[in-house]
Protein backbone atom coordinates (compact mmCIF):
# COMPACT_ATOMS: atom_id res chain seq x y z
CA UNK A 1 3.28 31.24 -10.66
CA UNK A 2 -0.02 29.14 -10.56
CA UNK A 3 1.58 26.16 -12.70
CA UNK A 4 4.98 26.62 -10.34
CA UNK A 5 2.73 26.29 -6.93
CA UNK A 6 0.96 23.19 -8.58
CA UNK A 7 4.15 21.36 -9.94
CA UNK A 8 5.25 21.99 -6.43
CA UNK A 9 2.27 20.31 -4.75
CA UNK A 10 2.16 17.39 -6.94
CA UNK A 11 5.52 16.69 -6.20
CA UNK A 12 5.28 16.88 -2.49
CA UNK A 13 2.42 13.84 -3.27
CA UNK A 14 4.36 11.92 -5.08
CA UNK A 15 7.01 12.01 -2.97
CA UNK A 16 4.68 11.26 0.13
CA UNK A 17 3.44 8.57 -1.42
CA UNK A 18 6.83 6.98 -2.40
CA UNK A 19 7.87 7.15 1.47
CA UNK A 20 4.54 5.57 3.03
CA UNK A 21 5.15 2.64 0.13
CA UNK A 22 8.54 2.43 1.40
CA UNK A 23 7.29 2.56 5.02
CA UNK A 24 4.93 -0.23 4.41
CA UNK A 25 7.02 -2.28 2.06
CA UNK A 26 10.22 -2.31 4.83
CA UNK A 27 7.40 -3.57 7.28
CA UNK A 28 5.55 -6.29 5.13
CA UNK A 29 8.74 -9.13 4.75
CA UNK A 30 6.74 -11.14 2.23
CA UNK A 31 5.64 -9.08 -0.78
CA UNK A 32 6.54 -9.58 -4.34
CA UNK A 33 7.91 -6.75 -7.13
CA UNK A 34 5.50 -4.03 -7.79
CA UNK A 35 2.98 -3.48 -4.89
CA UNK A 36 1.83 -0.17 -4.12
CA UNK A 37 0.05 1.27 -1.33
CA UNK A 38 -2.04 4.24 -1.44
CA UNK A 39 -2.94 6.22 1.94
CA UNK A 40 -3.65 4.84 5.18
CA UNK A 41 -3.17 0.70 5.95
CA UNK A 42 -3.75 -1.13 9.28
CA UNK A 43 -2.14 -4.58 9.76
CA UNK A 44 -1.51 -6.63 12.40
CA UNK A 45 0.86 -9.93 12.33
CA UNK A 46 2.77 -8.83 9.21
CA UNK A 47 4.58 -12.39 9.33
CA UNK A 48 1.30 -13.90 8.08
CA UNK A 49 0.39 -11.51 5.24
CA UNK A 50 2.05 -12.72 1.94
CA UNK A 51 1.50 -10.31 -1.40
CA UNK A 52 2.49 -10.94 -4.84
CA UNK A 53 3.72 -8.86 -7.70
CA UNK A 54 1.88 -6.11 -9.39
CA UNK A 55 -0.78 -5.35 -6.21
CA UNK A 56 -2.04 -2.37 -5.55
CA UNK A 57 -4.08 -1.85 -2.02
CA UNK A 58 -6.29 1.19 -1.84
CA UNK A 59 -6.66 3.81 0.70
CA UNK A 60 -8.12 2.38 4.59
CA UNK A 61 -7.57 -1.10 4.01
CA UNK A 62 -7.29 -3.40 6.89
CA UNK A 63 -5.21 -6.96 7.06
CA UNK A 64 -5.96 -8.67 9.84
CA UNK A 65 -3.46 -12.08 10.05
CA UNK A 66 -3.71 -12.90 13.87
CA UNK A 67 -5.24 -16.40 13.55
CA UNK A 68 -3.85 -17.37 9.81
CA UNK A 69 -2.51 -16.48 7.45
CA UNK A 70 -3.24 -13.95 4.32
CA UNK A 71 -2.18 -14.55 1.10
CA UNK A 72 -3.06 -11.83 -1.58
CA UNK A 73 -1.85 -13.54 -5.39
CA UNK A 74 -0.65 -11.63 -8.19
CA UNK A 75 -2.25 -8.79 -10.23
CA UNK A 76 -4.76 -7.60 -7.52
CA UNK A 77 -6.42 -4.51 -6.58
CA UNK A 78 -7.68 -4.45 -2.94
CA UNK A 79 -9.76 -1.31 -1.88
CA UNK A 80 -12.62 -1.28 0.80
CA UNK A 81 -16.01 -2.63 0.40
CA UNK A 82 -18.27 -0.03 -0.81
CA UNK A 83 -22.10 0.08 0.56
């Protein structure tokens, strides 16, 4: 029963994750194969944010493009500063 209720939950997860990288990926119209998002992600000006292939942004990560332009290359790992 324990193993059952924990399948179940990791599923739900995964499957919550897969729609907010959807979500995010239908938003963002320049983005290359392979990017991931995990958790929450604040943008503004998505016309100005470019990403590349195999990216993976971490949770609470804010992209700001109102005045220019972002461009994030390939094979990169963005997460928030740490302190």
């Amino acid at each position: 029963m324990k193993r059952t209720i924990v399948l179940l939950l990791s599923f739900v997860y995964f499957l919550k994750s897969r729609l907010t990288n959807w979500k995010y990926l239908k938003s963002l119209p320049n983005h290359g194969k392979h990017v991931f998002f995990e958790g929450s992600l604040t943008y503004f000006s998505p016309e100005n944010i470019s990403i590349g292939n195999n990216v993976y942004i971490n949770h609470n990560v804010d992209l700001i493009a109102r005045n220019g332009k972002i461009t994030i290359g390939n094979y990169v790992l963005v997460e928030i500063g740490r302190a």
